[in-house]
C-alpha atoms as a PDB file:
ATOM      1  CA  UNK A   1      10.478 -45.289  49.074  1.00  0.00           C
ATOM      2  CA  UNK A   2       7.515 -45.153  51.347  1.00  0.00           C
ATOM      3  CA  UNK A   3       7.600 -43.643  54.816  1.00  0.00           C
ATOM      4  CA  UNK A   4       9.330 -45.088  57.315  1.00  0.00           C
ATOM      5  CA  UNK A   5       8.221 -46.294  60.958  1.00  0.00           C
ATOM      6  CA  UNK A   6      11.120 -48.736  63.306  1.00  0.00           C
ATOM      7  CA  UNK A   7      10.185 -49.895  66.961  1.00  0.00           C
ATOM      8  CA  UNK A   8      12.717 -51.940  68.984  1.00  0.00           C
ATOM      9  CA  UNK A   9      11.076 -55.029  69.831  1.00  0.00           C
ATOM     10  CA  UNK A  10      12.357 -58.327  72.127  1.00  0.00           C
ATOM     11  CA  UNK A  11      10.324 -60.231  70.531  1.00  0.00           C
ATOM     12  CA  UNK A  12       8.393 -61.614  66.982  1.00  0.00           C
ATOM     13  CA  UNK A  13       5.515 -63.343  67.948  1.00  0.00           C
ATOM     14  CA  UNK A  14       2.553 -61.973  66.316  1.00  0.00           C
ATOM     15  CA  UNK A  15       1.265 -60.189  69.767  1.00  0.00           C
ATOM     16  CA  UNK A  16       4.131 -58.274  69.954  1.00  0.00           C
ATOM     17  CA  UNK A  17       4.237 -57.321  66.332  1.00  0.00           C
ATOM     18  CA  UNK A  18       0.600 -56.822  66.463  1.00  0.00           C
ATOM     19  CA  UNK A  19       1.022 -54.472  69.965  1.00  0.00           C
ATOM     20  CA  UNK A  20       3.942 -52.129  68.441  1.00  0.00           C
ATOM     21  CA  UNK A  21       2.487 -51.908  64.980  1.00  0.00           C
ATOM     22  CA  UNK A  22      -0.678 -50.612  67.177  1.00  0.00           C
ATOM     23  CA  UNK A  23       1.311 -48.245  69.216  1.00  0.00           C
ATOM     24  CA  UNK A  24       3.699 -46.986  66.117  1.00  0.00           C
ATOM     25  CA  UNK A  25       1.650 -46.875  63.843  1.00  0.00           C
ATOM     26  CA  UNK A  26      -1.941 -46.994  64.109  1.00  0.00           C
ATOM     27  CA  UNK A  27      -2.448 -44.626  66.851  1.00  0.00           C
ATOM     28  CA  UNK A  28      -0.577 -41.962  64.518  1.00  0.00           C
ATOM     29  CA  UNK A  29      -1.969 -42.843  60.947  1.00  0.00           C
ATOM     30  CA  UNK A  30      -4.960 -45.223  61.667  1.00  0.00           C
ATOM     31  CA  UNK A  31      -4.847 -48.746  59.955  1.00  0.00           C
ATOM     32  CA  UNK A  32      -2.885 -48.855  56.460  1.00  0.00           C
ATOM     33  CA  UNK A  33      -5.077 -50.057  53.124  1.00  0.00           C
ATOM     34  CA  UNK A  34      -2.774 -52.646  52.608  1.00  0.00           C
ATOM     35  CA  UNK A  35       0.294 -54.373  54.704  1.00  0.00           C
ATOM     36  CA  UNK A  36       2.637 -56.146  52.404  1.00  0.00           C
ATOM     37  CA  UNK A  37       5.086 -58.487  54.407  1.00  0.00           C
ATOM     38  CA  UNK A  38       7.734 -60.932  53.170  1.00  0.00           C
ATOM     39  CA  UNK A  39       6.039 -64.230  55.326  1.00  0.00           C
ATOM     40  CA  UNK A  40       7.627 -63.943  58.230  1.00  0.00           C
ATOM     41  CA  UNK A  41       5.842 -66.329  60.393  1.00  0.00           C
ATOM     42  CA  UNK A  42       4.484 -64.382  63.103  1.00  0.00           C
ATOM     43  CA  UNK A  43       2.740 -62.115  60.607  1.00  0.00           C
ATOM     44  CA  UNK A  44       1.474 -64.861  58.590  1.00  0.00           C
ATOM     45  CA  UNK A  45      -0.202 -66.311  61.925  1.00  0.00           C
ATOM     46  CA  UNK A  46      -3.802 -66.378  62.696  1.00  0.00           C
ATOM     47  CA  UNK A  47      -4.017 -63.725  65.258  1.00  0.00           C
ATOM     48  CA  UNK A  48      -2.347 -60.896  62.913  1.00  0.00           C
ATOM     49  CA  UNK A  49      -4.508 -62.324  60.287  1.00  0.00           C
ATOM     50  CA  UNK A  50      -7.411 -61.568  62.284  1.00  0.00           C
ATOM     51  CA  UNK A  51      -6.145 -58.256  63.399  1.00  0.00           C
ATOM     52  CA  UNK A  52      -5.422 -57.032  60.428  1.00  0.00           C
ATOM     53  CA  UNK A  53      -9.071 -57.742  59.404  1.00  0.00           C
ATOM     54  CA  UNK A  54     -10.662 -56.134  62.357  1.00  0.00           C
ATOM     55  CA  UNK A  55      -8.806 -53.501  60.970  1.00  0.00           C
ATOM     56  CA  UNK A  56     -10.126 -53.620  57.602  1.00  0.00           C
ATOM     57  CA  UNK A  57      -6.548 -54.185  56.342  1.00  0.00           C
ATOM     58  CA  UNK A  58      -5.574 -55.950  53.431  1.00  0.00           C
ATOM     59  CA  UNK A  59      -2.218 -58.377  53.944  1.00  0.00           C
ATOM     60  CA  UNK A  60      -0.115 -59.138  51.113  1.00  0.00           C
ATOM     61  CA  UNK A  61       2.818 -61.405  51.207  1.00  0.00           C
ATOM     62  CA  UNK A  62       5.899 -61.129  48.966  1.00  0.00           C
ATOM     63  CA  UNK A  63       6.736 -64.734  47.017  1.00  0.00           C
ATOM     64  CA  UNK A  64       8.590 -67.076  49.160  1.00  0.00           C
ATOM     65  CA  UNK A  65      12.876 -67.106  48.786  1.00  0.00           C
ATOM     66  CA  UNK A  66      12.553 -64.171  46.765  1.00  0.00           C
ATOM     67  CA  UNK A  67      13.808 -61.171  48.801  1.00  0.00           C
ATOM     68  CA  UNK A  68      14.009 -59.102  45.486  1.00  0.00           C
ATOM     69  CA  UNK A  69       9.915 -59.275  45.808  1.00  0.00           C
ATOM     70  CA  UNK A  70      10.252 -56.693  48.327  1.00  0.00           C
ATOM     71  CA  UNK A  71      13.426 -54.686  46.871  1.00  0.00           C
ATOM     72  CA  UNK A  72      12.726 -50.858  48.345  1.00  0.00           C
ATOM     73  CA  UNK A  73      11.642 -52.448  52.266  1.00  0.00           C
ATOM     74  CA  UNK A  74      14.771 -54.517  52.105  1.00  0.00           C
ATOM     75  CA  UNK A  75      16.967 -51.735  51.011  1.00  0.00           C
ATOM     76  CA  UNK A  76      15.307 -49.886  54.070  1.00  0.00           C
ATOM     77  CA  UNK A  77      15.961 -53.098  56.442  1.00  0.00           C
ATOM     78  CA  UNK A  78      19.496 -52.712  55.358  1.00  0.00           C
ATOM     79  CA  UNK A  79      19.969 -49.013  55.986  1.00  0.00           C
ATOM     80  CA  UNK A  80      18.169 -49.041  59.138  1.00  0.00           C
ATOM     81  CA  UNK A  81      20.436 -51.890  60.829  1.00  0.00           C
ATOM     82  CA  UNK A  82      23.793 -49.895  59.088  1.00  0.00           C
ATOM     83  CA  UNK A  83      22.717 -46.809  61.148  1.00  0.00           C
ATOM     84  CA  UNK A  84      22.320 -48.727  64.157  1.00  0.00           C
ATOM     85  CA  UNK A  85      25.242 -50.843  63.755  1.00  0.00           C
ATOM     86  CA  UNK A  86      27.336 -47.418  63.504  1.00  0.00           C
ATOM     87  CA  UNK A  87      25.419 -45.624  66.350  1.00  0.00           C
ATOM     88  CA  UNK A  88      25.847 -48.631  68.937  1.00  0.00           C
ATOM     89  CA  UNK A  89      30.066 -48.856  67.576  1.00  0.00           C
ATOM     90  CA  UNK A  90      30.851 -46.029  69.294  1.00  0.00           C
ATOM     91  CA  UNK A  91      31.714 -45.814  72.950  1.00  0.00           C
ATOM     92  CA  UNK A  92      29.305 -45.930  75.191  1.00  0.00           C
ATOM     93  CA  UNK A  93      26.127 -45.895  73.147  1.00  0.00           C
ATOM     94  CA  UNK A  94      23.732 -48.709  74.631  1.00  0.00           C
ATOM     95  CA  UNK A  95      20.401 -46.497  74.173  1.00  0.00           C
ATOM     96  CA  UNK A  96      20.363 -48.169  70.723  1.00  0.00           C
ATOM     97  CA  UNK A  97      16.590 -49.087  71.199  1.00  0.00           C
ATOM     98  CA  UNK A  98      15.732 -45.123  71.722  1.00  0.00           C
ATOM     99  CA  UNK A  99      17.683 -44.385  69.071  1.00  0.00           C
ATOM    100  CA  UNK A 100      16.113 -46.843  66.302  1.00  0.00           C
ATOM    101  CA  UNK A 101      12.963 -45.033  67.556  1.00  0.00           C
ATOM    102  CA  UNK A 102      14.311 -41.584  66.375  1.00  0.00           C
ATOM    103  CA  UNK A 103      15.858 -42.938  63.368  1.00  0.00           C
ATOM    104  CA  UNK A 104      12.551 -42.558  61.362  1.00  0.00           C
ATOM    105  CA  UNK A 105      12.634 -38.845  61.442  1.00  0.00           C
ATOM    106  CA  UNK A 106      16.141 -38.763  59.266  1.00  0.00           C
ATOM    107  CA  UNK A 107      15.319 -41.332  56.811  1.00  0.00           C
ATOM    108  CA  UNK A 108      12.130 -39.669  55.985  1.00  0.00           C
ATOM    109  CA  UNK A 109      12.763 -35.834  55.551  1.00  0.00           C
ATOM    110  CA  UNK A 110      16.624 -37.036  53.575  1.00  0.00           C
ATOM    111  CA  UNK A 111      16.628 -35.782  50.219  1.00  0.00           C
ATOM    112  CA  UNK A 112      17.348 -39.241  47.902  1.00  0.00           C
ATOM    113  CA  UNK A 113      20.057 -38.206  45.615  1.00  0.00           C
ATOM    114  CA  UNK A 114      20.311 -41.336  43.736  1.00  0.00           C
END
């Protein structure tokens, strides 16, 4: 599966992806070999592309209209927005964006019984 690392975010331009990849990730596991993406825009831009090499990362992009490409990440995608989906349902749950941040630690210590 991979290990797993969500940040709420307003936003997708490439700064903001760029800024909460830096503060989720990087500052706890220093830049990744390789970040394979499925094209969204803002990480296909020049600025992440010139991030990711001051960062001596590699960026790989799945093929175009072919979501299959990146089967296990959107598997994750849709677990991740089912848990929050269930979380904000109930009454009075609006700290959805804390929880999403918390989320992590589940998905990555379940045991996978399939």
């Amino acid at each position: 599966m991979g290990y797993v690392v969500t940040k709420a975010n307003n936003s997708r331009t490439a700064q903001s992806i760029e800024e909460a990849y830096e503060e989720s990730v990087f500052r706890s596991f220093g830049a990744w070999e390789v970040i394979r993406h499925d094209r969204e825009p803002a990480l296909m831009a020049d600025v992440y592309r010139a991030f990711n090499r001051i960062l001596g990362q590699k960026q790989k992009a799945t093929v175009a209209y072919r979501p299959q490409a990146n089967g296990k990440a959107e598997r994750m995608v849709q677990t991740v927005t089912r848990a929050v989906k269930m979380y904000v349902q109930d009454e009075g749950k609006h700290d959805w964006d804390e929880y999403v941040e918390r989320l992590p630690h589940t998905l990555n210590t379940a045991y996978d019984r399939i």
